[in-house]
C-alpha atoms as a PDB file:
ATOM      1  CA  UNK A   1     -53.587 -11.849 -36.252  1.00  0.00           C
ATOM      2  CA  UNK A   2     -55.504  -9.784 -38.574  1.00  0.00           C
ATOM      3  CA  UNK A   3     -55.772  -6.110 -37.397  1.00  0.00           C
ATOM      4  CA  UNK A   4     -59.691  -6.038 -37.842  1.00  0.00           C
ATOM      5  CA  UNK A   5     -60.654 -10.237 -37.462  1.00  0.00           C
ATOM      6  CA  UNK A   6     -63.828 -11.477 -39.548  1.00  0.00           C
ATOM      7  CA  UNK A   7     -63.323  -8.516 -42.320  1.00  0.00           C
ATOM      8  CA  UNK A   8     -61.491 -11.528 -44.325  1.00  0.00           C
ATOM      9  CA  UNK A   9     -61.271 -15.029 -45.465  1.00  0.00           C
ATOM     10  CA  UNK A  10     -58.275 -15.498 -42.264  1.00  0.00           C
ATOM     11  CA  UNK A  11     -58.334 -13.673 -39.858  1.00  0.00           C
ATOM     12  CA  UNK A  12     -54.663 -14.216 -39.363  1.00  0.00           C
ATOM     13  CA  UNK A  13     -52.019 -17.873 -38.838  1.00  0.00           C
ATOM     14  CA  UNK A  14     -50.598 -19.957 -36.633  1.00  0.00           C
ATOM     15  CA  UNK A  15     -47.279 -21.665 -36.394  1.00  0.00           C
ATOM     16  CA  UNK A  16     -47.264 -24.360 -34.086  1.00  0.00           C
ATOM     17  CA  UNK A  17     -43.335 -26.161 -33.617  1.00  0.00           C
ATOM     18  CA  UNK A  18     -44.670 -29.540 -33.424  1.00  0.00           C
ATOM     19  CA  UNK A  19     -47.849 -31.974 -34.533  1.00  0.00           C
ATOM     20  CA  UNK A  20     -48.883 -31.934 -30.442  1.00  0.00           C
ATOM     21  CA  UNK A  21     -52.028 -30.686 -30.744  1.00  0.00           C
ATOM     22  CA  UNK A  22     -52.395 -30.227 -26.541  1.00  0.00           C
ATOM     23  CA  UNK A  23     -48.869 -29.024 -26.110  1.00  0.00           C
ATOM     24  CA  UNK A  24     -49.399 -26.556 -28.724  1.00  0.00           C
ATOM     25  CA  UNK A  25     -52.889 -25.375 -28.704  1.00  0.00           C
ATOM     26  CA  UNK A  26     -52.081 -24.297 -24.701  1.00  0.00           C
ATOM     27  CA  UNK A  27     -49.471 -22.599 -25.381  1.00  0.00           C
ATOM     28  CA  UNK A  28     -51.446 -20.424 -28.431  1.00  0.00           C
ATOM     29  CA  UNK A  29     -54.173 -19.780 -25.720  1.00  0.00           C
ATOM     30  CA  UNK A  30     -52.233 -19.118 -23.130  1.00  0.00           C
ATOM     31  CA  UNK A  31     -50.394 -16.267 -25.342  1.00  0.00           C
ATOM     32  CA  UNK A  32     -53.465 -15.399 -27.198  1.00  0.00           C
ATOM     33  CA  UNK A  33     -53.313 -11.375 -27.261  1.00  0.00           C
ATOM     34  CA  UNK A  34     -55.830  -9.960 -24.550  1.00  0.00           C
ATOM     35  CA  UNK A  35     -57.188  -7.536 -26.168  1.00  0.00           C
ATOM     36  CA  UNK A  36     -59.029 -10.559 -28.947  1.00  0.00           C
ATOM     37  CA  UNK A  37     -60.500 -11.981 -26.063  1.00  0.00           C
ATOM     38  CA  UNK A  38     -60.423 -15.635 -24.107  1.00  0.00           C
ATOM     39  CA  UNK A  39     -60.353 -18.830 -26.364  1.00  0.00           C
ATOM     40  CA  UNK A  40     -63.332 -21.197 -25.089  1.00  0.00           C
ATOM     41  CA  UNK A  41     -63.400 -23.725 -27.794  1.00  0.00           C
ATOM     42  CA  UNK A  42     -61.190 -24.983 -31.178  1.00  0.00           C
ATOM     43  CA  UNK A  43     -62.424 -27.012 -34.106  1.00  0.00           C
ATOM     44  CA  UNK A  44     -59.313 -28.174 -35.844  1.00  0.00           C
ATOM     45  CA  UNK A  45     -58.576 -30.090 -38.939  1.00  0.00           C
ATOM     46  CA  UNK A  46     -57.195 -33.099 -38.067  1.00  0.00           C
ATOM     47  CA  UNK A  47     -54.559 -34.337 -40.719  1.00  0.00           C
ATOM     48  CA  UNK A  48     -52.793 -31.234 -39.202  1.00  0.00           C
ATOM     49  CA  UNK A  49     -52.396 -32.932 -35.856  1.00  0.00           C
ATOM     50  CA  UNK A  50     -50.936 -36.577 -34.066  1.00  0.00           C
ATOM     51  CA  UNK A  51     -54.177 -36.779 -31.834  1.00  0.00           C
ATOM     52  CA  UNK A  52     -57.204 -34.415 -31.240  1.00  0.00           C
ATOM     53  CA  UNK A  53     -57.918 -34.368 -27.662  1.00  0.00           C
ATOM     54  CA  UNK A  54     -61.531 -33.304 -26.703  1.00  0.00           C
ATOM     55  CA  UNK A  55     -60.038 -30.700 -24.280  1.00  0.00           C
ATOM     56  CA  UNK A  56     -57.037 -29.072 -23.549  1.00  0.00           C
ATOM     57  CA  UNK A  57     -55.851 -27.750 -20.003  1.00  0.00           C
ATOM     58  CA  UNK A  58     -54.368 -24.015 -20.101  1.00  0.00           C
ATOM     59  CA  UNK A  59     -53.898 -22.201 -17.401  1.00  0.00           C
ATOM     60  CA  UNK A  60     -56.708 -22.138 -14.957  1.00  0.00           C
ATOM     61  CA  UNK A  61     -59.078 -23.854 -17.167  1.00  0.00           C
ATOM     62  CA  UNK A  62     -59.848 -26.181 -19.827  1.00  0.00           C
ATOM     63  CA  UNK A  63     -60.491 -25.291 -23.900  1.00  0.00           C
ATOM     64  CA  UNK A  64     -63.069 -27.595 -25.460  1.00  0.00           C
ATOM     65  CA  UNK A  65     -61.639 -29.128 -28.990  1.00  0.00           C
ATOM     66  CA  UNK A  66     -63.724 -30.164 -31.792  1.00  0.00           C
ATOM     67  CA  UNK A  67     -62.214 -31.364 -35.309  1.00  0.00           C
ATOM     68  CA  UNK A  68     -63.870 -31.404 -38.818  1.00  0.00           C
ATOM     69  CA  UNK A  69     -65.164 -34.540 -39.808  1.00  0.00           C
ATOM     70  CA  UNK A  70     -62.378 -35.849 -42.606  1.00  0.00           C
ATOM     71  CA  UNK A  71     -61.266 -32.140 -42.941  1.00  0.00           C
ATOM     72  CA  UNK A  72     -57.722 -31.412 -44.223  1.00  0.00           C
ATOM     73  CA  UNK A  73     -58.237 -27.212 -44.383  1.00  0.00           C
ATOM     74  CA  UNK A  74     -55.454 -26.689 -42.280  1.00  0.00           C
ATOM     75  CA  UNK A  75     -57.521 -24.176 -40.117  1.00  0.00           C
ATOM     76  CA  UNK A  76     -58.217 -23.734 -36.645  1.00  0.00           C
ATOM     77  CA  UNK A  77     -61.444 -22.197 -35.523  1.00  0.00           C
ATOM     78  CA  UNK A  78     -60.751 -20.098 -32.821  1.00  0.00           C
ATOM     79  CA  UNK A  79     -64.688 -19.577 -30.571  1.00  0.00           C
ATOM     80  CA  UNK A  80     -64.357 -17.036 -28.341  1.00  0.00           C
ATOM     81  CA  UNK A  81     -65.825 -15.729 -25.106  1.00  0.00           C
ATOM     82  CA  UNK A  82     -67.840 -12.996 -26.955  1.00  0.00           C
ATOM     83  CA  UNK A  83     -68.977 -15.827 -29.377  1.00  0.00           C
ATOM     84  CA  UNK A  84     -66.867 -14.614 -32.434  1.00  0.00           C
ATOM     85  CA  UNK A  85     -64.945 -16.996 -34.378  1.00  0.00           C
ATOM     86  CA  UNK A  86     -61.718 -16.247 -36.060  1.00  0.00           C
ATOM     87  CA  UNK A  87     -60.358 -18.507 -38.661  1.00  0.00           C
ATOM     88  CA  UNK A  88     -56.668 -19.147 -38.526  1.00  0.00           C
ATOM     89  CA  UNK A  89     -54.608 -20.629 -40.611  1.00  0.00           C
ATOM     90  CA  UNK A  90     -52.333 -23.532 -39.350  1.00  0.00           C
ATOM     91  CA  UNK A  91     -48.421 -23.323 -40.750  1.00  0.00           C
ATOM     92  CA  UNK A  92     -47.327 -26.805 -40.866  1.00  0.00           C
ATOM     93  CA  UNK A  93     -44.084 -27.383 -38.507  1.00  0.00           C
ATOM     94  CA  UNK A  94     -41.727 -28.821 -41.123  1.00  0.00           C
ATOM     95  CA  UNK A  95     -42.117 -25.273 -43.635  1.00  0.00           C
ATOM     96  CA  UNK A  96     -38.532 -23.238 -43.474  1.00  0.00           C
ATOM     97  CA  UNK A  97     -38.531 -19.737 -42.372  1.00  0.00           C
ATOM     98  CA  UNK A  98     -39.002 -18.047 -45.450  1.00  0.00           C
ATOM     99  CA  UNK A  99     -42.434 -20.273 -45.770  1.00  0.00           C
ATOM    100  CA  UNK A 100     -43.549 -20.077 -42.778  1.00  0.00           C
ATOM    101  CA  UNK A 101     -43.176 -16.228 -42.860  1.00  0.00           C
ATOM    102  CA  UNK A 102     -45.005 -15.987 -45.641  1.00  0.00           C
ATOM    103  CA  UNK A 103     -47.915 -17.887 -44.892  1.00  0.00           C
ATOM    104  CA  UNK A 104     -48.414 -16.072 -41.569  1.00  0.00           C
ATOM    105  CA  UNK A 105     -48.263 -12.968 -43.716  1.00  0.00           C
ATOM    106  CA  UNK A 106     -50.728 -13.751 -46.108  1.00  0.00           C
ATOM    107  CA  UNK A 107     -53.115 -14.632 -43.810  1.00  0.00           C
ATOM    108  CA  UNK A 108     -52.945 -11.920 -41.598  1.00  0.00           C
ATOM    109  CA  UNK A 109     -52.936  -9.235 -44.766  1.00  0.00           C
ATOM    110  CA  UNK A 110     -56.001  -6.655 -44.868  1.00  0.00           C
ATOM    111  CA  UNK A 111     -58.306  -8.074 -47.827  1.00  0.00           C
ATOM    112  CA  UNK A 112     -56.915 -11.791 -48.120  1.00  0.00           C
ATOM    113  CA  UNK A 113     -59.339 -14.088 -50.268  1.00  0.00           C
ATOM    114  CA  UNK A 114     -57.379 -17.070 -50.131  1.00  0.00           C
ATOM    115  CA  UNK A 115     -58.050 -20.308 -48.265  1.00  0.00           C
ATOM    116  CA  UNK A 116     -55.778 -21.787 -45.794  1.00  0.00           C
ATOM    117  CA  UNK A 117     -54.868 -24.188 -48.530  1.00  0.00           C
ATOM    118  CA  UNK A 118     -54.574 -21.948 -51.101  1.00  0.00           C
ATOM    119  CA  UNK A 119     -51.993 -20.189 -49.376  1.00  0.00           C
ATOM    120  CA  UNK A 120     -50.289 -23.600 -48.250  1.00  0.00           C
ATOM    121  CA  UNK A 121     -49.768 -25.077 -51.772  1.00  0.00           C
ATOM    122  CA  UNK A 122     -48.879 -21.565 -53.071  1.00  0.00           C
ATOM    123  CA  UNK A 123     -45.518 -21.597 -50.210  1.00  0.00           C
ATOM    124  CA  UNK A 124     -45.053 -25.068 -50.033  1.00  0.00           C
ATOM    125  CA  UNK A 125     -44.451 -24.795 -53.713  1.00  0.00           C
ATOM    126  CA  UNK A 126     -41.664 -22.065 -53.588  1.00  0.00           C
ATOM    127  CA  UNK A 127     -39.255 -22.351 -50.699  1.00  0.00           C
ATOM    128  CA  UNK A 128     -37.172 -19.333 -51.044  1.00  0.00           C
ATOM    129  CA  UNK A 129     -39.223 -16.819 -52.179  1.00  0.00           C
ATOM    130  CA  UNK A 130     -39.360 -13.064 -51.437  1.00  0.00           C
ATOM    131  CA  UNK A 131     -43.052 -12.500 -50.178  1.00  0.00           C
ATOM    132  CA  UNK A 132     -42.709  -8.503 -51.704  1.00  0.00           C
ATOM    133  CA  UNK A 133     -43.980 -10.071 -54.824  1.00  0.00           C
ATOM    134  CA  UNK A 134     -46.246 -12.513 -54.002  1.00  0.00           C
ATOM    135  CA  UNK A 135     -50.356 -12.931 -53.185  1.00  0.00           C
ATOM    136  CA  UNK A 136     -51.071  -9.952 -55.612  1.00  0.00           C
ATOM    137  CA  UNK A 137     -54.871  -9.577 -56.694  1.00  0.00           C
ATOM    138  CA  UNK A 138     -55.231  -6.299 -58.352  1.00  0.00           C
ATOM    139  CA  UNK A 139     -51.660  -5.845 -59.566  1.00  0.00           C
ATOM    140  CA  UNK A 140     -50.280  -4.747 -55.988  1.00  0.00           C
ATOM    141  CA  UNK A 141     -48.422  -6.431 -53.344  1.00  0.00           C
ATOM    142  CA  UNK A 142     -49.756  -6.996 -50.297  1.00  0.00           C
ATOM    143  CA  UNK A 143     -46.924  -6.546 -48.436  1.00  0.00           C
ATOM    144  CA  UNK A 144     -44.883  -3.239 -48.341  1.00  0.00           C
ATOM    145  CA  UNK A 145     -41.032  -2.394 -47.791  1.00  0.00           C
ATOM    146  CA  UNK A 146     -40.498  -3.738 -45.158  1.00  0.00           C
ATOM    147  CA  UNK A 147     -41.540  -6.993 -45.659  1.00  0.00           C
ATOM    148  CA  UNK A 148     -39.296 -10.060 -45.053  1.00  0.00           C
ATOM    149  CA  UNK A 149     -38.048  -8.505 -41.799  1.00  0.00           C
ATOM    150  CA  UNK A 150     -40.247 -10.281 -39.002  1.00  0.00           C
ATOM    151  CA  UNK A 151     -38.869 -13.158 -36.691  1.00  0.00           C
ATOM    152  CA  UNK A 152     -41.814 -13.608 -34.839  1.00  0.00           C
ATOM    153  CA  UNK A 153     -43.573 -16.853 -35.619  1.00  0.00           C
ATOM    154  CA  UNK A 154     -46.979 -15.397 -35.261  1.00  0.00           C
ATOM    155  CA  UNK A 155     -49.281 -13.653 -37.661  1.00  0.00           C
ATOM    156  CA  UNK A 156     -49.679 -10.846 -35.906  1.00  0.00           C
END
């Protein structure tokens, strides 16, 4: 996730394994950092997803689930208990590493102006690229040194 959510157009992505939207969407709640607050609701786009159940047991409780009438954003809108909503980007299963890592990185980047789709067709379209170079809008990178070296599926 982004380090200060609702400064930017994402506030971070997603990468679920599969197209289970119940299976998945637990599991992202359930390991939703504490510190961002409880998950209460989702509206999700639903071309990203097999079904769209209207709620989803976690642990202890239930999240309510919405979707976007003949949306295909690829975001998840994440309400929360303190009535913010982030906007997440949704990383298709089937991208390789290298995409999937750079999706979750441009949407969790400090001063992102892209849309979920945006970034989507920009990866999709190059599936080896090094992110260093890539999702520049003033003639910098976005990403520093270091970048390239995550494993973690998360945008965080």
């Amino acid at each position: 996730m982004a380090e200060h959510p609702g400064k930017d157009h994402l506030d971070g992505g997603w990468w679920p394994q599969t197209r289970e939207l119940a299976v998945e969407l637990a599991d992202l709640v359930d390991h939703f950092p504490a510190q961002s607050g409880r998950v209460v609701r989702a509206l999700v786009s639903p071309p990203d997803w097999d079904s769209t159940p209207r709620v989803v047991p976690v642990t202890g409780r239930y999240v309510k689930v919405g979707a976007f009438p003949r949306d295909d954003t690829h975001l998840i809108l994440l309400k929360m208990s303190d009535r913010r909503t982030l906007y997440v980007l949704v990383v298709p299963p089937g991208f390789t590493p290298d995409q999937g890592d750079e999706a979750l990185r441009a949407s969790a980047e400090a001063g992102n102006d892209h849309t979920a789709t945006e970034v989507l067709h920009e990866v999709a379209g190059h599936p080896d690229l090094d992110p260093g170079g890539h999702w520049s809008d003033d003639g910098g990178s976005w990403w520093g040194p270091e970048a390239g070296k995550s494993s973690s599926r998360t945008g965080a």
